[in-house]
C-alpha atoms as a PDB file:
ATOM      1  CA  UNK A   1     122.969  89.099  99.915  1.00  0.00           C
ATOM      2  CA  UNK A   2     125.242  91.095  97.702  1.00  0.00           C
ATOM      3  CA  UNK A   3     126.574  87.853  95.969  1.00  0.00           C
ATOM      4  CA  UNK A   4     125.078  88.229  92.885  1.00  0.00           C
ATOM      5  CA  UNK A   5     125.783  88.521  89.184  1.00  0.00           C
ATOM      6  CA  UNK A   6     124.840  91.922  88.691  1.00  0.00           C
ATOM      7  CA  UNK A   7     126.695  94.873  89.779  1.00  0.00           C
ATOM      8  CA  UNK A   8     125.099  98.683  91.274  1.00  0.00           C
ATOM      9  CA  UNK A   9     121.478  99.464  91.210  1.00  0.00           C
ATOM     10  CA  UNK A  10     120.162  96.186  89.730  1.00  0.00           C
ATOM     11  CA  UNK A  11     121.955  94.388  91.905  1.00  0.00           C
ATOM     12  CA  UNK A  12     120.553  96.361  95.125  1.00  0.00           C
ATOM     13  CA  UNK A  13     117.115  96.137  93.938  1.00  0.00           C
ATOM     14  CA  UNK A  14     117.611  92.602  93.677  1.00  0.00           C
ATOM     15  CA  UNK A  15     119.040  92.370  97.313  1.00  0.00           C
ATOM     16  CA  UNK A  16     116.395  94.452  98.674  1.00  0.00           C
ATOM     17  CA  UNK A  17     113.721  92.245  96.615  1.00  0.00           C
ATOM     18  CA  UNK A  18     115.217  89.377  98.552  1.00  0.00           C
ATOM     19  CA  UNK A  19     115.272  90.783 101.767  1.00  0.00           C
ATOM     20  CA  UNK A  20     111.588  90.599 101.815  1.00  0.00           C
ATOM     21  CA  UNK A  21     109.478  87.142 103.832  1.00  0.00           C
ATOM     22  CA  UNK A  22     109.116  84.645 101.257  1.00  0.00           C
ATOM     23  CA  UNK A  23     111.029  86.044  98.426  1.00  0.00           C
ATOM     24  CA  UNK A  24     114.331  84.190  97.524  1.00  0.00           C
ATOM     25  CA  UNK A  25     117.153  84.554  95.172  1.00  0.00           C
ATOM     26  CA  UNK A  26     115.682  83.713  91.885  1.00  0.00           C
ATOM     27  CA  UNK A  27     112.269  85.342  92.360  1.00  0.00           C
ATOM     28  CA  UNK A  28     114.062  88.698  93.954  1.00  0.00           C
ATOM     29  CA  UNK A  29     115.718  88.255  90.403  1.00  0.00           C
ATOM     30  CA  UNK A  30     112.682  87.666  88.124  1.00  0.00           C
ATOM     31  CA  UNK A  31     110.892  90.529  90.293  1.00  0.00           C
ATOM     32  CA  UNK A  32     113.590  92.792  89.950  1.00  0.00           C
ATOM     33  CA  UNK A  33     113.824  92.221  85.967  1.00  0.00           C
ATOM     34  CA  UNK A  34     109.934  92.674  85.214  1.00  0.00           C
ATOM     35  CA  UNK A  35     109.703  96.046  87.307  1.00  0.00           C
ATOM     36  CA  UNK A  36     112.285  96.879  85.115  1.00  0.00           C
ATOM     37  CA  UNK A  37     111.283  95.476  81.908  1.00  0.00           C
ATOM     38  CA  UNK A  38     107.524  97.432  82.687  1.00  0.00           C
ATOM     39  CA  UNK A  39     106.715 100.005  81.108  1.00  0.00           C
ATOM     40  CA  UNK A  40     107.382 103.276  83.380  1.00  0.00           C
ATOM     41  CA  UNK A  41     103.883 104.500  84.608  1.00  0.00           C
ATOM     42  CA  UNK A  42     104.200 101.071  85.899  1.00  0.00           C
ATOM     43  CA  UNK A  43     106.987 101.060  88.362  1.00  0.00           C
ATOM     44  CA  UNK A  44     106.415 104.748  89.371  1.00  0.00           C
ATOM     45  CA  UNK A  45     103.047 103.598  90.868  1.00  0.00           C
ATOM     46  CA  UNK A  46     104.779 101.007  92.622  1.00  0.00           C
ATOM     47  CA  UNK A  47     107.015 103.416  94.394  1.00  0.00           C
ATOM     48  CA  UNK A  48     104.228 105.834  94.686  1.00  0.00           C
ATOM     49  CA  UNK A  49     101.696 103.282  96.493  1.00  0.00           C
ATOM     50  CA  UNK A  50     105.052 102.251  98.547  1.00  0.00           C
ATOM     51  CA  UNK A  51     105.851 105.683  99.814  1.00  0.00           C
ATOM     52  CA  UNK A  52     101.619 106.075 100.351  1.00  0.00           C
ATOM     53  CA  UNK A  53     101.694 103.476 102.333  1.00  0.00           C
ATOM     54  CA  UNK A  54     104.731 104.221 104.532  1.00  0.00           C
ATOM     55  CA  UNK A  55     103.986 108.065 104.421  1.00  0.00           C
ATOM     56  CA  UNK A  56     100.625 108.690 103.479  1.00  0.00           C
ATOM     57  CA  UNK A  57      99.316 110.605 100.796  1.00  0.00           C
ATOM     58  CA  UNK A  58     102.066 112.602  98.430  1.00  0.00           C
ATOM     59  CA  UNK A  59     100.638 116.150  98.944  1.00  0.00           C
ATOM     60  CA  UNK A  60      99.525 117.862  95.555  1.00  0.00           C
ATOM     61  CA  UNK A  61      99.456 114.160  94.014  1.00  0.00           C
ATOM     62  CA  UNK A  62      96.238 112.384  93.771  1.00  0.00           C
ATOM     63  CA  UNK A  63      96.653 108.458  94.145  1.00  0.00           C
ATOM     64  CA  UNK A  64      96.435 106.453  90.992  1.00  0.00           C
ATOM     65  CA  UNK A  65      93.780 103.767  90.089  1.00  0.00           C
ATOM     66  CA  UNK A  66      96.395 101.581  88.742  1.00  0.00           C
ATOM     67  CA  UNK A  67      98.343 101.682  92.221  1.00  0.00           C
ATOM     68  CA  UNK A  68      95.403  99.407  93.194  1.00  0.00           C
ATOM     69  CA  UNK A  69      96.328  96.980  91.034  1.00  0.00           C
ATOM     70  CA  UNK A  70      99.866  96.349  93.034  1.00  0.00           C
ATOM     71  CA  UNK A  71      98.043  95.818  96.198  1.00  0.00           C
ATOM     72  CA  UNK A  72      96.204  93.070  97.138  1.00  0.00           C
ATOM     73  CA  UNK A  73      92.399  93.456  98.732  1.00  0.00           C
ATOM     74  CA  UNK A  74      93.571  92.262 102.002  1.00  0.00           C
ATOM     75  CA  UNK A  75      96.006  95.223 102.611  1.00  0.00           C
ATOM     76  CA  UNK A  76      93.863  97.648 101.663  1.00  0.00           C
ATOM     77  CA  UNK A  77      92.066  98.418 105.258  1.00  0.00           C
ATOM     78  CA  UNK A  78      95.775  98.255 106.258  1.00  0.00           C
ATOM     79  CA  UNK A  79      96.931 100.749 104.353  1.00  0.00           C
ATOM     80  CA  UNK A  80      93.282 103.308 105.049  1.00  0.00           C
ATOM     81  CA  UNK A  81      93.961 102.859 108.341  1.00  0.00           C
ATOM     82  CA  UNK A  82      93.766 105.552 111.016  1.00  0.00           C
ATOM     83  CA  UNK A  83      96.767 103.452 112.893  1.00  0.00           C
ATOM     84  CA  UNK A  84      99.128 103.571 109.255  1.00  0.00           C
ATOM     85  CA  UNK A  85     102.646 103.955 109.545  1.00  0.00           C
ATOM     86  CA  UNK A  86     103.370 108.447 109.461  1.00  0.00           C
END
């Protein structure tokens, strides 16, 4: 992508937003700009249920109810599964 308006980090996450099935230009954009405009608990359970699901548990750090709420139901028995990504 690169193209855009923006320049460094927002402009990355916006590219890697983008990057994603389904997600275009303008919603990589509007994605990009509320994970940013959230409040900061919010995005840091974001990248914590993304690196749990890639990785697994973060040892010493006990997942967070609200990293639930970023998921939807149907990935959950994905992400419990014996056959996750590690």
């Amino acid at each position: 992508m690169t193209s855009g308006m923006y320049e460094g980090a927002i402009q990355d996450l916006i590219d890697a937003l983008g990057r994603l099935p389904g997600i275009g230009p303008k919603s990589a954009q509007r994605i990009a700009f509320h994970i940013l405009q959230s409040e900061n608990e919010t995005a840091h359970a974001l990248v914590d249920a993304i690196r749990c699901a890639l990785f697994g548990p973060i040892p010493g750090k006990r997942p967070k109810a609200s990293m639930r709420s970023w998921i939807a139901p149907s990935y959950m028995p994905v992400l419990i599964s014996p056959y996750s990504f590690r």
